[in-house]
C-alpha atoms as a PDB file:
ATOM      1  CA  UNK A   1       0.000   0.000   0.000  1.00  0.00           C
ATOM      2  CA  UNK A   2       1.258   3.498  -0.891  1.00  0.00           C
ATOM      3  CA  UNK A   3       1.716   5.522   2.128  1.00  0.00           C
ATOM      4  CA  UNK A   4       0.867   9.061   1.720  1.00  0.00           C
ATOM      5  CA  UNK A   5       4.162  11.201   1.623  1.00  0.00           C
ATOM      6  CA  UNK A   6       2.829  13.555   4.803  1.00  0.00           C
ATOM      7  CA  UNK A   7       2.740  10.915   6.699  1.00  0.00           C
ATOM      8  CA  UNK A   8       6.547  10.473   7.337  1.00  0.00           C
ATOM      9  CA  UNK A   9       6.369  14.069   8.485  1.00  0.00           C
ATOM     10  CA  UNK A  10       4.046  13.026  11.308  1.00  0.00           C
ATOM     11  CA  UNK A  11       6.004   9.901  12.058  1.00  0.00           C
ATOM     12  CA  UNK A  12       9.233  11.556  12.834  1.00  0.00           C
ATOM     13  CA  UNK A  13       7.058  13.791  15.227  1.00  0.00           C
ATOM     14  CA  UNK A  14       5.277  10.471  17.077  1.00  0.00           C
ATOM     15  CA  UNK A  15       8.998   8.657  17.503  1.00  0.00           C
ATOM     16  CA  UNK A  16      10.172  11.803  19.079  1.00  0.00           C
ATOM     17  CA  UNK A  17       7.149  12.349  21.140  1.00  0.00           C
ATOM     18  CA  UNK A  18       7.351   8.722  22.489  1.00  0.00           C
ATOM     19  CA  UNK A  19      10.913   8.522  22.775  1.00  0.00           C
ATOM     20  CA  UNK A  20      10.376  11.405  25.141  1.00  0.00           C
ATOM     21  CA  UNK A  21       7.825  10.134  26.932  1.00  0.00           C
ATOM     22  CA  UNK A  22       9.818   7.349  27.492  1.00  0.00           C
ATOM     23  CA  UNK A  23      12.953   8.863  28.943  1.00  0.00           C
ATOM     24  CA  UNK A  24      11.096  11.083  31.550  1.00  0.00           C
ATOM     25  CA  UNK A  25       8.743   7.739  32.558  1.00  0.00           C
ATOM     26  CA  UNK A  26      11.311   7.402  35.452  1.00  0.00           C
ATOM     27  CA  UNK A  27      11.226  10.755  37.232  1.00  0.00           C
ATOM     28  CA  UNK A  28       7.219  11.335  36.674  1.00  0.00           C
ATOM     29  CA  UNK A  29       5.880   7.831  38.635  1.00  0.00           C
ATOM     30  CA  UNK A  30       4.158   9.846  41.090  1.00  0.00           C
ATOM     31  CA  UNK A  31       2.344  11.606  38.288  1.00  0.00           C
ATOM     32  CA  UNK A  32      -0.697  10.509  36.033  1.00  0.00           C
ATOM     33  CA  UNK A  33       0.097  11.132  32.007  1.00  0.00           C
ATOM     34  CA  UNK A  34      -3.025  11.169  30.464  1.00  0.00           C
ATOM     35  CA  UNK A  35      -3.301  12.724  27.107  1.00  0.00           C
ATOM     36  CA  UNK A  36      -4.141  15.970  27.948  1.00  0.00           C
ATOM     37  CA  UNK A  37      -1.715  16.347  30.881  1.00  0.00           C
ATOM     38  CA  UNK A  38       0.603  19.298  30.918  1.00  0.00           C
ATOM     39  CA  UNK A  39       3.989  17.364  31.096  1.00  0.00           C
ATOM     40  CA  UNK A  40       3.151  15.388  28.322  1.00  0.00           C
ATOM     41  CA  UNK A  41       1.916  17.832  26.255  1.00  0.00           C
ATOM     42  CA  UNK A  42       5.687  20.425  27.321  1.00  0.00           C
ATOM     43  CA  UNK A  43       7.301  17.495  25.998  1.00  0.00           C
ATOM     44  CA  UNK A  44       5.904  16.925  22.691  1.00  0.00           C
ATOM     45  CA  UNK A  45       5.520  20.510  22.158  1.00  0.00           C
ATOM     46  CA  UNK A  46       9.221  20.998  22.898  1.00  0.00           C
ATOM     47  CA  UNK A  47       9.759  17.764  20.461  1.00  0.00           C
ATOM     48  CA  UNK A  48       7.677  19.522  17.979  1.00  0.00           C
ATOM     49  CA  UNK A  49       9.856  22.856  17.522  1.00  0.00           C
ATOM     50  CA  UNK A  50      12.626  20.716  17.179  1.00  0.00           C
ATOM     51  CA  UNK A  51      11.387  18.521  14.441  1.00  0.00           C
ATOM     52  CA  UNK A  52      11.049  21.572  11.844  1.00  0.00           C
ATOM     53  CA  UNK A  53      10.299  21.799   8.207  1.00  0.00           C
ATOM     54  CA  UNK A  54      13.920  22.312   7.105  1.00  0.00           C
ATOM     55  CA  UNK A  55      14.549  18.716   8.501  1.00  0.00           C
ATOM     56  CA  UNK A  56      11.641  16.960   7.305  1.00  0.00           C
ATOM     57  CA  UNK A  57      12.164  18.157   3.842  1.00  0.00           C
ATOM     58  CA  UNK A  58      16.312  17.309   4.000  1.00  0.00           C
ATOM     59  CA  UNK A  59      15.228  13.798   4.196  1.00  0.00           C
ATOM     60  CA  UNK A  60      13.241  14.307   0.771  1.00  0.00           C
ATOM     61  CA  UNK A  61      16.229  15.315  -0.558  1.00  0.00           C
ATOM     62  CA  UNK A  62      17.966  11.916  -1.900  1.00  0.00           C
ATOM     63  CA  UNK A  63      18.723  10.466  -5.229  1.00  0.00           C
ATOM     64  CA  UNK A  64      17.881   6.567  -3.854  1.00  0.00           C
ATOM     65  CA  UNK A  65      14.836   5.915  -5.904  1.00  0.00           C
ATOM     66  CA  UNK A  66      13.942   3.153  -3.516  1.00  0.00           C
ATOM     67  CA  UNK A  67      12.554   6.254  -0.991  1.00  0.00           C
ATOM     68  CA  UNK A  68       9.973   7.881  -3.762  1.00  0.00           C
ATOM     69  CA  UNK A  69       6.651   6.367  -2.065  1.00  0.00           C
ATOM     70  CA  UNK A  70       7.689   7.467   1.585  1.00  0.00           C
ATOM     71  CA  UNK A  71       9.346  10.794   0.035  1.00  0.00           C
ATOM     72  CA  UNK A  72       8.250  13.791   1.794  1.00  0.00           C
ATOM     73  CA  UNK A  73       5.737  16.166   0.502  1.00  0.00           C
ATOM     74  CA  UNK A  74       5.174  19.104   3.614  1.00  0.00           C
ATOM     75  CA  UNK A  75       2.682  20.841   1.588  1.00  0.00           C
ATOM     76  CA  UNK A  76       0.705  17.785   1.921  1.00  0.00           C
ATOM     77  CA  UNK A  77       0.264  18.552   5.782  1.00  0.00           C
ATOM     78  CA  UNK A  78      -0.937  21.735   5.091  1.00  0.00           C
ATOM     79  CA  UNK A  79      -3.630  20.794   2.462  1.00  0.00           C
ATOM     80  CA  UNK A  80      -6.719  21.367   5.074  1.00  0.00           C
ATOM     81  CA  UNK A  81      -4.998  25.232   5.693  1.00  0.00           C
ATOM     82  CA  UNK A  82      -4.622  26.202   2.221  1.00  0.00           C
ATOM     83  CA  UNK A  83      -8.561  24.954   1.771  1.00  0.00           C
ATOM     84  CA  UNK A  84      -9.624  26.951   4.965  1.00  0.00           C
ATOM     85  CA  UNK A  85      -7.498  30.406   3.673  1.00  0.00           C
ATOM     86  CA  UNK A  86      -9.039  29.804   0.376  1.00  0.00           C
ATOM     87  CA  UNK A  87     -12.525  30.113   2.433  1.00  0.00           C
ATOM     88  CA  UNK A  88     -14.365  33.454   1.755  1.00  0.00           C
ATOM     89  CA  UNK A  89     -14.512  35.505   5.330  1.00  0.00           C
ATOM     90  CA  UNK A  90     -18.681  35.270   4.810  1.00  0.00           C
ATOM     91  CA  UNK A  91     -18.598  31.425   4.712  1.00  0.00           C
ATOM     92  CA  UNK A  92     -16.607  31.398   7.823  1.00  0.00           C
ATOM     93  CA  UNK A  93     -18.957  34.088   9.441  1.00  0.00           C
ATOM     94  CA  UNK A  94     -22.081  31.683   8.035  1.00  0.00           C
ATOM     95  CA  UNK A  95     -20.329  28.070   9.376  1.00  0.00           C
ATOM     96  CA  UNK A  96     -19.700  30.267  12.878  1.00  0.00           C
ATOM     97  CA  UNK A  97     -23.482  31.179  13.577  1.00  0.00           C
ATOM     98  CA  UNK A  98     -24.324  27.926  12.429  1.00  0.00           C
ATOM     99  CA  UNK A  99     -21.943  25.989  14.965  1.00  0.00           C
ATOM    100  CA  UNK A 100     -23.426  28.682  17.465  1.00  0.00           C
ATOM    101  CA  UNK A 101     -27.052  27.613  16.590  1.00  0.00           C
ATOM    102  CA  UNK A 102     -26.124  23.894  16.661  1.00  0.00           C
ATOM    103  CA  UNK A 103     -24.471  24.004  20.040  1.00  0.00           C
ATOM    104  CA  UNK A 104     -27.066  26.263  21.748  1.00  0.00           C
ATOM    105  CA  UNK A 105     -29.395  23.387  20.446  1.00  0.00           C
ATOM    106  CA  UNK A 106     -27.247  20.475  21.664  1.00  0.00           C
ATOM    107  CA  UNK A 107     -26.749  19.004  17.939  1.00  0.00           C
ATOM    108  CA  UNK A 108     -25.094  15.856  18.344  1.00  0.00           C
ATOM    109  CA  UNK A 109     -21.155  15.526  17.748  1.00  0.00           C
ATOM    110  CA  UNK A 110     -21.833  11.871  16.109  1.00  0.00           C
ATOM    111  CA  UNK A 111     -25.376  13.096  14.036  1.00  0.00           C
ATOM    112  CA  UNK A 112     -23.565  16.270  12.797  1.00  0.00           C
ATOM    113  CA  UNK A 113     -20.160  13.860  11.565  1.00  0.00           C
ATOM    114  CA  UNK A 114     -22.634  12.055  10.073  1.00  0.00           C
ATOM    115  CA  UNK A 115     -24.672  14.694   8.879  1.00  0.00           C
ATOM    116  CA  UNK A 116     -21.500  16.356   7.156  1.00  0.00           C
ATOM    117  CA  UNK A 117     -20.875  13.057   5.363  1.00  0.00           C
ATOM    118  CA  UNK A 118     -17.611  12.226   6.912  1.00  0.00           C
ATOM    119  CA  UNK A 119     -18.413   9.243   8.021  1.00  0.00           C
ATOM    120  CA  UNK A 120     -18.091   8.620   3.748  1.00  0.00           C
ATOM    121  CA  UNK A 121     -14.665   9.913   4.062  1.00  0.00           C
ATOM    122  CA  UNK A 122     -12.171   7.197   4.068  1.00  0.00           C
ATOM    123  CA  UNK A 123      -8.674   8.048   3.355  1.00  0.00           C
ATOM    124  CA  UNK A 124      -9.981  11.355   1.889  1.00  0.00           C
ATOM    125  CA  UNK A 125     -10.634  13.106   5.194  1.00  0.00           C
ATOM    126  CA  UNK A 126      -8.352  15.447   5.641  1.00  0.00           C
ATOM    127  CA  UNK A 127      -9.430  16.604   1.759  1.00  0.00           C
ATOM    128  CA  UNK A 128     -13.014  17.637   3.286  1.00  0.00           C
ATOM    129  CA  UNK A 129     -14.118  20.987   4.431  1.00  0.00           C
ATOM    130  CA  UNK A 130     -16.422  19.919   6.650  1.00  0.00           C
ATOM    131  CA  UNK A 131     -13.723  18.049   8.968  1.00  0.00           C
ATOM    132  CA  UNK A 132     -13.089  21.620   9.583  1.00  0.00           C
ATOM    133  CA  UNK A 133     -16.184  22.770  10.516  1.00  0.00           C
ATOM    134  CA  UNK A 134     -16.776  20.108  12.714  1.00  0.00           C
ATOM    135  CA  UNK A 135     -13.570  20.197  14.214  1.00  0.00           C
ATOM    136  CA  UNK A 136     -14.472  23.340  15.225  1.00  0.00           C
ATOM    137  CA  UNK A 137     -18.007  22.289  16.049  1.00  0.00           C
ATOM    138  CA  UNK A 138     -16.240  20.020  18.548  1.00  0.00           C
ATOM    139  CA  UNK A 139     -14.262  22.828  19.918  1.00  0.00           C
ATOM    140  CA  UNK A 140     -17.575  25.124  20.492  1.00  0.00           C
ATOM    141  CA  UNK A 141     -19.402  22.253  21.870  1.00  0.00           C
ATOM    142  CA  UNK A 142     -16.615  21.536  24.543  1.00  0.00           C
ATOM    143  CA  UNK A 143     -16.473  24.691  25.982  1.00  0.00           C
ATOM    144  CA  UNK A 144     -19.905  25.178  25.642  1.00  0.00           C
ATOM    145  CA  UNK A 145     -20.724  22.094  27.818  1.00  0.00           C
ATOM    146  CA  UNK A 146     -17.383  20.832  29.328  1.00  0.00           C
ATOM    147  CA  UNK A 147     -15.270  18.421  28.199  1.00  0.00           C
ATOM    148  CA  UNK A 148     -16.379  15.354  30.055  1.00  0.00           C
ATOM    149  CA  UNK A 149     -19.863  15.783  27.268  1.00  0.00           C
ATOM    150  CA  UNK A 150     -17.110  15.568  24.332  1.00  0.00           C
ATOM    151  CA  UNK A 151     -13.996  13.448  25.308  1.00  0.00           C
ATOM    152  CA  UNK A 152     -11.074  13.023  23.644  1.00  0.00           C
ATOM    153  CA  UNK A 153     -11.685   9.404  23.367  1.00  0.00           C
ATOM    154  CA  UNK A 154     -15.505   9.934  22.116  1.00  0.00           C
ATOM    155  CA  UNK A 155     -13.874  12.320  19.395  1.00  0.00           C
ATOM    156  CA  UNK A 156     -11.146   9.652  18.427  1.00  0.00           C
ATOM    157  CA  UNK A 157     -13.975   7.142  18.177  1.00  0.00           C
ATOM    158  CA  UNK A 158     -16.464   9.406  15.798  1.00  0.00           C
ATOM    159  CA  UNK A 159     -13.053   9.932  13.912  1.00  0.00           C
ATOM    160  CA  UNK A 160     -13.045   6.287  13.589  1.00  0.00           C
ATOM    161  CA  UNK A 161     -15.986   5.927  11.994  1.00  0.00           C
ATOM    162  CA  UNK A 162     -15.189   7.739   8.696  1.00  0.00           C
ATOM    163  CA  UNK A 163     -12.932   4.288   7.713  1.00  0.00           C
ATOM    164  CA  UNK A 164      -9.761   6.535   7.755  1.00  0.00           C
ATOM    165  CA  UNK A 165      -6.520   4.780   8.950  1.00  0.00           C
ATOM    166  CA  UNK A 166      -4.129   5.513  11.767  1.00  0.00           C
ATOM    167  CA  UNK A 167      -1.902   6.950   9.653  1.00  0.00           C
ATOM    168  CA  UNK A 168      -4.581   9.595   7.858  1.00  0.00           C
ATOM    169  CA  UNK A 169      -5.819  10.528  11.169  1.00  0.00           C
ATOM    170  CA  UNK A 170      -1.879  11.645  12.271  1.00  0.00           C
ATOM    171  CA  UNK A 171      -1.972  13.324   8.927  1.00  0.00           C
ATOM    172  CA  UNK A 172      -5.030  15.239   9.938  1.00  0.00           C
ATOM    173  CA  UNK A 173      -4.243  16.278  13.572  1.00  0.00           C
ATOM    174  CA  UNK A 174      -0.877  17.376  12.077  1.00  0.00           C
ATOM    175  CA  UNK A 175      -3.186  19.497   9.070  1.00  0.00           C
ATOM    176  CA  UNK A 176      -5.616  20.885  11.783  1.00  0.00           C
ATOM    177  CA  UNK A 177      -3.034  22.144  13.682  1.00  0.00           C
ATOM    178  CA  UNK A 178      -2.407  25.032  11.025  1.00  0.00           C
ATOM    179  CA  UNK A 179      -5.440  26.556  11.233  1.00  0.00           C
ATOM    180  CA  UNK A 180      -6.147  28.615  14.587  1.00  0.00           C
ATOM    181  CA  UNK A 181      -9.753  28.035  15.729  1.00  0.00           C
ATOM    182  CA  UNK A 182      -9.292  24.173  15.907  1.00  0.00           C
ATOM    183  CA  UNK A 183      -5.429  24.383  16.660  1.00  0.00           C
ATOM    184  CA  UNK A 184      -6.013  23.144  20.419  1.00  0.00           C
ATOM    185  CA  UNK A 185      -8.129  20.676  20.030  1.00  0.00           C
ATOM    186  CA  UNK A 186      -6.169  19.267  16.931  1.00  0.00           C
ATOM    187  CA  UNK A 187      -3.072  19.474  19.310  1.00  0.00           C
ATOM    188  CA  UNK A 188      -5.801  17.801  22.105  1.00  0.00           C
ATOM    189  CA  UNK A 189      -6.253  14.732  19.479  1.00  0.00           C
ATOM    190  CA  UNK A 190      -2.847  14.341  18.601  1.00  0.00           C
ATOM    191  CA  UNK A 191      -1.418  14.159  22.255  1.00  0.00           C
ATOM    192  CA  UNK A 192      -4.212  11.271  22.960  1.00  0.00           C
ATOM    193  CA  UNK A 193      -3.053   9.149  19.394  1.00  0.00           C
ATOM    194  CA  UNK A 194       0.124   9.639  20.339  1.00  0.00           C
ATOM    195  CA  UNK A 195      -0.605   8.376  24.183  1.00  0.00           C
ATOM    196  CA  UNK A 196      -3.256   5.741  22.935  1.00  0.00           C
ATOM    197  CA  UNK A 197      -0.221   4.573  21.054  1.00  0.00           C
ATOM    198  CA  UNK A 198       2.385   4.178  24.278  1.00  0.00           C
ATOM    199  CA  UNK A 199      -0.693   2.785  25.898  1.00  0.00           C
ATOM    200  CA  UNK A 200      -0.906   0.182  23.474  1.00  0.00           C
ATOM    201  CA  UNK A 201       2.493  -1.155  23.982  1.00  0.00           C
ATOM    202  CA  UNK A 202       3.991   0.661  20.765  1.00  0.00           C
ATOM    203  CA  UNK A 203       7.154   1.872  20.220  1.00  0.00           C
ATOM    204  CA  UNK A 204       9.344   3.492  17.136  1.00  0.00           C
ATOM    205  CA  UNK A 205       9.451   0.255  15.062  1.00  0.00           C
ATOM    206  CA  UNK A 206       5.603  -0.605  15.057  1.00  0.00           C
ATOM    207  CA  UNK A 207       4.528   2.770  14.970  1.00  0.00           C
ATOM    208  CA  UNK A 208       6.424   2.953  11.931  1.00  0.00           C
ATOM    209  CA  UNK A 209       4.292  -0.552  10.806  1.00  0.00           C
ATOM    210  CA  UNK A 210       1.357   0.812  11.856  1.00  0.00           C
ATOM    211  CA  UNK A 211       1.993   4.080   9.836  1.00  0.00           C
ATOM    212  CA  UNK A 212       2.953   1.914   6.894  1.00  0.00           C
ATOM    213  CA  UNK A 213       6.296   3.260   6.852  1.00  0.00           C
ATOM    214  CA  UNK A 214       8.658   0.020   5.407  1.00  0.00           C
ATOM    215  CA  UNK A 215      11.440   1.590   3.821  1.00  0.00           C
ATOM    216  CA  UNK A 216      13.951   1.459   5.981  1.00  0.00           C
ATOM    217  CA  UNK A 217      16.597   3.947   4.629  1.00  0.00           C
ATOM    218  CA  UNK A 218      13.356   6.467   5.032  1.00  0.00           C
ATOM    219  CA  UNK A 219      12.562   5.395   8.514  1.00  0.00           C
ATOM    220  CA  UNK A 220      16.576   5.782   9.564  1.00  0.00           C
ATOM    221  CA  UNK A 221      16.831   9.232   7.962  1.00  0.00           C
ATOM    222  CA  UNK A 222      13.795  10.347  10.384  1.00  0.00           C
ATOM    223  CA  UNK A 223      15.674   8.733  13.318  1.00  0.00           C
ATOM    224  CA  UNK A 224      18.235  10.845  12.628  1.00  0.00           C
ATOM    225  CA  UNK A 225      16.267  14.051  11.757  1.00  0.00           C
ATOM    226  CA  UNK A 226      14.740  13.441  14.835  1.00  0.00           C
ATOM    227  CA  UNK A 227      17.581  13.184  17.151  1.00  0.00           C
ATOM    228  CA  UNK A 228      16.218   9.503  18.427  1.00  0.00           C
ATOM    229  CA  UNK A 229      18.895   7.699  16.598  1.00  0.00           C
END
């Protein structure tokens, strides 16, 4: 199966993130990490400045033509902010008082995902306006009425339901977090993948499986853009 070229991008960031994790395990036993926590999300923060276009798109940069399907493409992670700038300011203005209406009226996360079509979405997701929309639906609704109505593991599982794969939903979580108004939450989601992940038993090597990342010249080049070699 092809793996989509954004997706290395995101991979480099969940190795570092874990490896992280990882390292400071020993010093924070007297401390719950869930996904939202604050140390965990310092860490991959700090992990995330560090892991910066410049390196991601060095790695592109080889003649081996045995790396072309896991080459890296950053403009792919940024396809979902290039459709929401191309978004007249009216539209926005129109999809805000709507996501005001539908929250005042306690519209259902799951109806409204469904509602949007997403659910149709597939591997296509993070091509879909609407993911927007509801993402920031989600956000609205949270703050609106708390986040115990709208967890992060409710949100993962409505995510779930559109057929997209692991790897497409990093891709997406990375994509969302270019666009401001569903920036924390995207961040939110990514922090619990990457901690449903650790939780799961996974580390470097079957991330990179699960990601479908096989080449291995490509997967040692992000070890070493990533400092976790």
């Amino acid at each position: 199966m092809r793996t989509h070229t954004a997706v290395l991008f995101v991979l480099c960031v969940v190795i570092a993130s874990i490896d992280a994790i990882t390292e400071h395990e020993l010093t924070l036993t007297s401390k719950t990490t869930s996904p939202n926590h604050p140390i965990v999300s310092a860490i991959t923060t700090k992990r995330f400045l560090r892991t910066t276009k410049t390196q991601v798109a060095n790695l592109a940069d080889t003649r081996d033509s045995s790396n072309n399907e896991d080459r890296v493409n950053v403009q792919g992670v940024s396809k979902l902010a290039d459709l929401d700038k191309a978004t007249w300011k009216l539209r926005k203005m129109d999809m805000s008082l709507a996501n005001k209406f539908w929250v005042k009226t306690e519209w259902d996360p799951l109806w409204l995902f469904k509602h949007f079509r997403l659910d149709r979405a597939g591997e296509k997701i993070d091509e879909k306006k609407r993911i927007i929309q509801w993402f920031w639906y989600a956000t609205e609704y949270r703050m609106a009425n708390g986040i115990r109505k709208l967890p992060g593991a409710e949100i993962y599982s409505i995510l779930g339901q559109s057929g997209a794969s692991e790897a497409k939903l990093a891709v997406l979580f990375q994509s969302l977090r270019d666009i401001p108004r569903v920036k924390a939450l995207a961040e939110t989601m990514q922090k619990y993948q990457f901690q449903l992940w650790k939780d799961q038993g996974n580390n470097p090597i079957t991330v990179a499986k699960l990601l479908g990342i096989s080449n291995q010249k490509t997967f040692q080049s992000c070890l070493v853009a990533t400092g976790t070699s």
